[in-house]
Every structure is written in structure tokens, then in C-alpha cells.
Protein backbone atom coordinates (compact mmCIF):
# COMPACT_ATOMS: atom_id res chain seq x y z
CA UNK A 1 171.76 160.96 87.88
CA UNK A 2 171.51 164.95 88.95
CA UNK A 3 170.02 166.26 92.17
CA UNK A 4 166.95 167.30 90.47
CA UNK A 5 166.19 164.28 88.51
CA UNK A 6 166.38 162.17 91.92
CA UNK A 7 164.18 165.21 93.40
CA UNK A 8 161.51 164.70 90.93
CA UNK A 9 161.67 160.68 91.18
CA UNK A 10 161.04 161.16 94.98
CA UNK A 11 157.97 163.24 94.48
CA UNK A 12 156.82 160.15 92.12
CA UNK A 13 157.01 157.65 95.12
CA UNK A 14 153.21 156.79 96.72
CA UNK A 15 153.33 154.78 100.06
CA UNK A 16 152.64 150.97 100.51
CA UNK A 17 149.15 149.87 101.31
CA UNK A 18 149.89 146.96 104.18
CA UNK A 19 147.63 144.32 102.15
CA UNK A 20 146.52 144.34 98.57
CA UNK A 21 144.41 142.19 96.67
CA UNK A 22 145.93 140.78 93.22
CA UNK A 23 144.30 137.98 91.21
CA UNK A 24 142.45 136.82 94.28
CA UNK A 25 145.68 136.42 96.38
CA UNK A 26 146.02 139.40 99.34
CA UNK A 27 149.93 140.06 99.26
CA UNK A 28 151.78 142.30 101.59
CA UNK A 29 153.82 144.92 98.85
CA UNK A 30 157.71 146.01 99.67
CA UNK A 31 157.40 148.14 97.24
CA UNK A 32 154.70 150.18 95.81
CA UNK A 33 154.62 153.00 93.61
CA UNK A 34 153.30 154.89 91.30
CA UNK A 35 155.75 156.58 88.59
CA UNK A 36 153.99 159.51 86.01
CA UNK A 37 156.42 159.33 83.45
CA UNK A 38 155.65 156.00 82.79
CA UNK A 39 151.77 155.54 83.53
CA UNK A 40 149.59 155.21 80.55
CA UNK A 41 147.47 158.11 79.94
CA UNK A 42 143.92 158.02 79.26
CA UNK A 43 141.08 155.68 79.75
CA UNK A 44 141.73 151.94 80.04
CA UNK A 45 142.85 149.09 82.60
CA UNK A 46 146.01 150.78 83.46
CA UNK A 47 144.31 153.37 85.31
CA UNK A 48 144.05 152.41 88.94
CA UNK A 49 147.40 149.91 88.50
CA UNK A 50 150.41 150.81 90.37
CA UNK A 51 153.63 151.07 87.80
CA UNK A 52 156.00 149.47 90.47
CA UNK A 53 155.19 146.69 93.32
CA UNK A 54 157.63 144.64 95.30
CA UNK A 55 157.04 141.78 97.21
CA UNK A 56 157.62 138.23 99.15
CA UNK A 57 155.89 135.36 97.63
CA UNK A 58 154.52 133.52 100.34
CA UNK A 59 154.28 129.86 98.42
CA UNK A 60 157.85 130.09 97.22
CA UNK A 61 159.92 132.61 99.52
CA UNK A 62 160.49 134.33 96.57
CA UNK A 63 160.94 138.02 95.69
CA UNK A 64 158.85 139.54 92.85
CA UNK A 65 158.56 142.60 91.24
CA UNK A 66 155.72 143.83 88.13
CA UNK A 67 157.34 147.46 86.85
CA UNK A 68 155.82 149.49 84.60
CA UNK A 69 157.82 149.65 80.95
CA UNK A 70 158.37 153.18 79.34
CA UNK A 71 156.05 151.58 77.05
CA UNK A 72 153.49 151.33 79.19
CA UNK A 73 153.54 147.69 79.42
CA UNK A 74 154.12 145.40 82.95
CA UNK A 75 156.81 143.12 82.94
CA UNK A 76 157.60 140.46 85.90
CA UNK A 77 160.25 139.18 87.79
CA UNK A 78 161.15 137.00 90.49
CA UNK A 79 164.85 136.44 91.89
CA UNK A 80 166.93 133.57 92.88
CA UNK A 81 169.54 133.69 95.75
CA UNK A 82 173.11 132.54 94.75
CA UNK A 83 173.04 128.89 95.76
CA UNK A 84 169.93 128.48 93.07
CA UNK A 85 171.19 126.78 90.07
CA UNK A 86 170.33 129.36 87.68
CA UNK A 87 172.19 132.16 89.49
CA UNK A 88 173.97 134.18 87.35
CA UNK A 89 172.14 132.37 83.99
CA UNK A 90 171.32 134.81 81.17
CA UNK A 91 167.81 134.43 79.83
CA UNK A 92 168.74 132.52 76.87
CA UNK A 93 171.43 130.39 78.49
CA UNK A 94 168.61 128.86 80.95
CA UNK A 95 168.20 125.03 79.20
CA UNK A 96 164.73 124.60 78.05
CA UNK A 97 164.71 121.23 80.11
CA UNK A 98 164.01 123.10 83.04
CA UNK A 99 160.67 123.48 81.91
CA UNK A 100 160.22 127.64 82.82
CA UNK A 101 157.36 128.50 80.79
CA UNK A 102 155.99 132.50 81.50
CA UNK A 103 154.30 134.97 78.94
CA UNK A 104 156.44 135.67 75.66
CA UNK A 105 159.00 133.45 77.55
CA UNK A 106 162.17 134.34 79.63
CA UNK A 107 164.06 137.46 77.95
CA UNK A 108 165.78 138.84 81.47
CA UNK A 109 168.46 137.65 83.34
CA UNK A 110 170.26 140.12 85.18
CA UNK A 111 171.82 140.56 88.39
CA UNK A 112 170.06 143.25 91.12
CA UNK A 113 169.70 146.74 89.58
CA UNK A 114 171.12 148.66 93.30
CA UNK A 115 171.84 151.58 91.55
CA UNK A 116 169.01 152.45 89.54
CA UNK A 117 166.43 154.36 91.03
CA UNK A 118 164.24 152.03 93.12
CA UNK A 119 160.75 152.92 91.50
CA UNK A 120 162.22 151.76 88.19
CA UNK A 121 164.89 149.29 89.56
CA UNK A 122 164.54 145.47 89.23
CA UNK A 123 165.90 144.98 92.71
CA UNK A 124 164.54 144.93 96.36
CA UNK A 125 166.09 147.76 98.41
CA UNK A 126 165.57 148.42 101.97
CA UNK A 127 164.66 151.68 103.12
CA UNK A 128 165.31 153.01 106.94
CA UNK A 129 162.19 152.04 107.78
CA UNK A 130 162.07 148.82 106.44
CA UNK A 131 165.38 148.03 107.89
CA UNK A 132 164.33 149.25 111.40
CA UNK A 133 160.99 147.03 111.02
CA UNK A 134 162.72 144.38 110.17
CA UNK A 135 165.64 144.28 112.94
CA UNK A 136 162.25 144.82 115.35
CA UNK A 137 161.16 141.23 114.00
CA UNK A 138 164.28 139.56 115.45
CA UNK A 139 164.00 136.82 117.91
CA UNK A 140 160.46 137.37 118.19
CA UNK A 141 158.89 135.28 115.49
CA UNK A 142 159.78 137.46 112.21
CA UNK A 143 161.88 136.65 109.50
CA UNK A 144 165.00 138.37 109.89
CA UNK A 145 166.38 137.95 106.27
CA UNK A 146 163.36 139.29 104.47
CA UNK A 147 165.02 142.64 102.90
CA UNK A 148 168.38 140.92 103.36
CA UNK A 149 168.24 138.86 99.93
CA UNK A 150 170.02 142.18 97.67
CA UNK A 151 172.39 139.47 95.84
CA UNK A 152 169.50 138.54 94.08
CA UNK A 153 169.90 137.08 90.21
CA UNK A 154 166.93 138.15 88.40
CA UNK A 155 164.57 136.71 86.23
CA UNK A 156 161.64 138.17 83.85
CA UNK A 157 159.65 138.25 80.82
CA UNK A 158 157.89 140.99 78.98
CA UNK A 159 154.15 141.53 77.81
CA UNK A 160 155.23 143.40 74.68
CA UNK A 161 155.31 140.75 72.08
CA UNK A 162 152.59 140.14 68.92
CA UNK A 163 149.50 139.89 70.14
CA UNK A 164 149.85 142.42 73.30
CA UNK A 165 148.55 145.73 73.44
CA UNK A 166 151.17 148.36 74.17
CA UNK A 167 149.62 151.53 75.61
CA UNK A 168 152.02 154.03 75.17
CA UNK A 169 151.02 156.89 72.36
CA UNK A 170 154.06 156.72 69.94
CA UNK A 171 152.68 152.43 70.06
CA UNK A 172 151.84 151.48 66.71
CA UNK A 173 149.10 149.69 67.94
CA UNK A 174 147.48 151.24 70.09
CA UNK A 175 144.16 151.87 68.16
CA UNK A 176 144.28 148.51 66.29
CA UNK A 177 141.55 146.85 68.98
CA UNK A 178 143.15 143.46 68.12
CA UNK A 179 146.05 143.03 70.89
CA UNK A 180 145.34 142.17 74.81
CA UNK A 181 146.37 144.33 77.53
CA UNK A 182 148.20 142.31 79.98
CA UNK A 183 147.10 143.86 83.26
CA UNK A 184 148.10 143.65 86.54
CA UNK A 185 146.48 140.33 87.57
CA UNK A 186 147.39 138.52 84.71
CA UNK A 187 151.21 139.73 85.06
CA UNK A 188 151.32 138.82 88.53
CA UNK A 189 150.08 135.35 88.22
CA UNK A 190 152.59 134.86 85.53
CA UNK A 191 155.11 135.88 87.92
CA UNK A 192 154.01 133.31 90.72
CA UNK A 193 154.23 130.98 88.18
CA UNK A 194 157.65 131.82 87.49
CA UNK A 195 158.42 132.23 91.08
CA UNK A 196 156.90 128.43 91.32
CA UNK A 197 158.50 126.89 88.36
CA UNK A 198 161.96 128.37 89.33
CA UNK A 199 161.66 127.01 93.03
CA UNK A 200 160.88 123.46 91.50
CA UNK A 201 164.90 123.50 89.87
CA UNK A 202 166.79 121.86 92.74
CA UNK A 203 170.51 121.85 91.70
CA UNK A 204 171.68 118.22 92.45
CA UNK A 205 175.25 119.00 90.79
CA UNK A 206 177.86 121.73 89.76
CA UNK A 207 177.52 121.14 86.09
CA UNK A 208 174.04 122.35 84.29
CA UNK A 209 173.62 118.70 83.06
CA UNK A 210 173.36 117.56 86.50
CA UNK A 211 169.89 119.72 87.44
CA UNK A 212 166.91 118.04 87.60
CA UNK A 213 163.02 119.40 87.79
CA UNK A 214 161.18 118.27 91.60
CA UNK A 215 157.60 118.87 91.71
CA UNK A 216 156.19 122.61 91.36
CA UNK A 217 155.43 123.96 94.70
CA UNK A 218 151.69 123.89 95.30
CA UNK A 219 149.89 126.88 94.87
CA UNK A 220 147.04 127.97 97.76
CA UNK A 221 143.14 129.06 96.18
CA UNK A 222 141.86 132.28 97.47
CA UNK A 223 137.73 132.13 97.24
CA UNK A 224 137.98 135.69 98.63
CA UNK A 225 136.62 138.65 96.03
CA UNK A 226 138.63 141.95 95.29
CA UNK A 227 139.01 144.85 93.21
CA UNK A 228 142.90 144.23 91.87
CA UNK A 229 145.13 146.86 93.53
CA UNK A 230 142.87 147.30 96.52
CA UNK A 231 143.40 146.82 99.62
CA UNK A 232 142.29 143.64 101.24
């Protein structure tokens, strides 16, 4: 990457709100931004969505990420740690007896992207601040580990497939009025649910026939109202 391609990537970044309100759930971003290469352009849903957010979900423990496509689409993705069972699992080496069921289906399995730029990156990366925050939080209540978790496997899905509108003008069908935009709250609640479904694999065993499915982890209601990518 050259000096003034990671110039003009830094002018692209837009600063974390400390709450915002997704799909009726108030979530506390790691990373938020907003990338103009990548944004749709003109009118629709897109307009006031972010094209990169980053976070901890509080049900699971587990970190998520929704980035923007250069399509214009939002895919999601939530990561395991190494002791998970599915660490290091490619998409379509992940059995279909452990029951992961997410929009289009898994197509990602990756480990953390560190060295891509972090507005595009599938990865959680700790900035100074964040790293100064977080070393404030020991021993007085905070979670230490929350930006620690960099070995990270990765796992996603896309909202590009038949049947989904892809906003990006060279899209073939953009104007055909018969596909769906998947928009932000509908990406991120497929992304809970993956963050859910994935923390319900307990690995029992070395060997992939000895994994097992426990009970999803119960998801909390919200019966607060919100504009999706407002605060809250």
C-alpha cells in the first residue's frame, strides 16, 4: 500500500458514536466508519448506513463486524477464539450438523485480516486510544481482554446472492425493482444469529465427529424505538 493511498483511507475514517441503535438492540461500536469509495451513491437505504462497524456482542462475547462490499452490499461476520472448535475451519469445511444457518449461508472463513486497512479489514484492531482505555479498565471492573482477541478465526456470509439487490452502478440489477436490499438491521441480526449459533458448538473432542450442538444462547428483547444507525 503507498503513503498516499493510506493518506486518503485516513481521511475516509468518521469517529465512533459511544451507543448506537441497530435492529432495536443499542450496541457500543469498536469500529465505525464510513468509507466513500465504497458507499452507494444516490437515493436509497444505504444512505445514512455506516460501510464499516465493529463491535462486542454482549449475549455471546463475540466480535462482529458488517463491512461494506465494493459492491455496495453488507456482509457479516463474527469470530471465534482458537480453542472454538471451528477455528481455523474454511466455510465449506464447517459440517452442516452444526446447524449454522445465516443469509445465503456461510461462504467466509478466514483468519484476522491485520494487515489490511482497518476500515475495510475483517479484523478488530486496537488503536492507541483504545488500548489506553482499555488498560484504564484494569482491576477496576472492565474487561481487560476486550481488544485483546486479534487471533480471531473469522466467519461470514454475503447478501449478494439471487434475490438481493446489489447497489453498485456497473450491478446488473440495480433497476430491476425485484431484489431486496439487505440493510443494516437485517445484516446485523443475521450476524447475532451467527454469533449465537456459533457460541452454541461446544467442542467435546479433538476430532470434528466428536462436536456436539448445546442450546443457542438466549437472545435479550429490546421494546426501545430507534432510527438504525443513531445514536441511542
Amino acid at each position: 500500500m503507498t503513503k498516499s493511498h493510506a493518506k486518503a483511507s485516513t481521511a475516509l475514517t468518521q469517529a465512533a458514536p459511544n451507543r448506537l441503535m441497530i435492529a432495536n438492540d443499542c450496541i457500543e461500536p469498536l469500529q465505525y466508519f464510513r468509507v466513500r469509495d465504497r458507499h452507494p451513491r444516490g437515493e436509497g437505504p444505504w444512505k445514512g448506513e455506516p460501510d464499516k462497524i465493529g463491535w462486542v456482542d454482549q449475549q455471546t462475547d463475540r466480535h462482529c463486524i458488517i463491512l461494506r462490499e465494493p459492491n455496495g452490499t453488507l456482509s457479516g461476520y463474527a469470530g471465534v477464539t482458537p480453542d472454538h472448535a471451528l477455528f481455523g475451519f474454511s466455510a465449506d469445511a464447517v459440517p452442516s450438523a452444526m446447524g449454522i444457518r445465516v443469509h445465503g449461508g456461510l461462504n467466509y472463513g478466514r483468519h484476522c485480516e491485520a494487515n489490511v486497512p482497518e476500515m475495510i479489514s475483517v479484523c478488530h484492531v486496537l488503536s492507541a486510544d483504545d488500548r489506553r482505555r482499555s488498560n484504564a479498565t484494569r482491576g477496576h471492573g472492565g474487561t481487560s481482554d476486550m481488544f485483546e482477541h486479534v487471533d480471531l478465526w473469522w466467519f461470514g456470509f454475503s447478501t449478494d446472492h439471487p434475490g438481493d439487490f446489489i447497489p453498485s452502478a456497473s450491478a446488473a440489477n440495480r433497476s430491476d425493482g425485484i431484489e431486496v436490499y439487505r440493510d443494516l438491521a437485517y445484516v446485523y441480526a443475521e450476524v447475532v444469529k451467527l454469533a449465537s449459533q456459533l457460541s452454541a458448538i461446544e467442542d467435546v473432542g479433538e476430532a470434528p465427529g466428536d462436536l456436539k450442538i448445546v442450546l443457542p444462547v438466549k437472545r435479550l428483547t429490546h421494546s426501545n424505538e430507534g432510527s438504525e444507525g443513531n445514536e441511542c
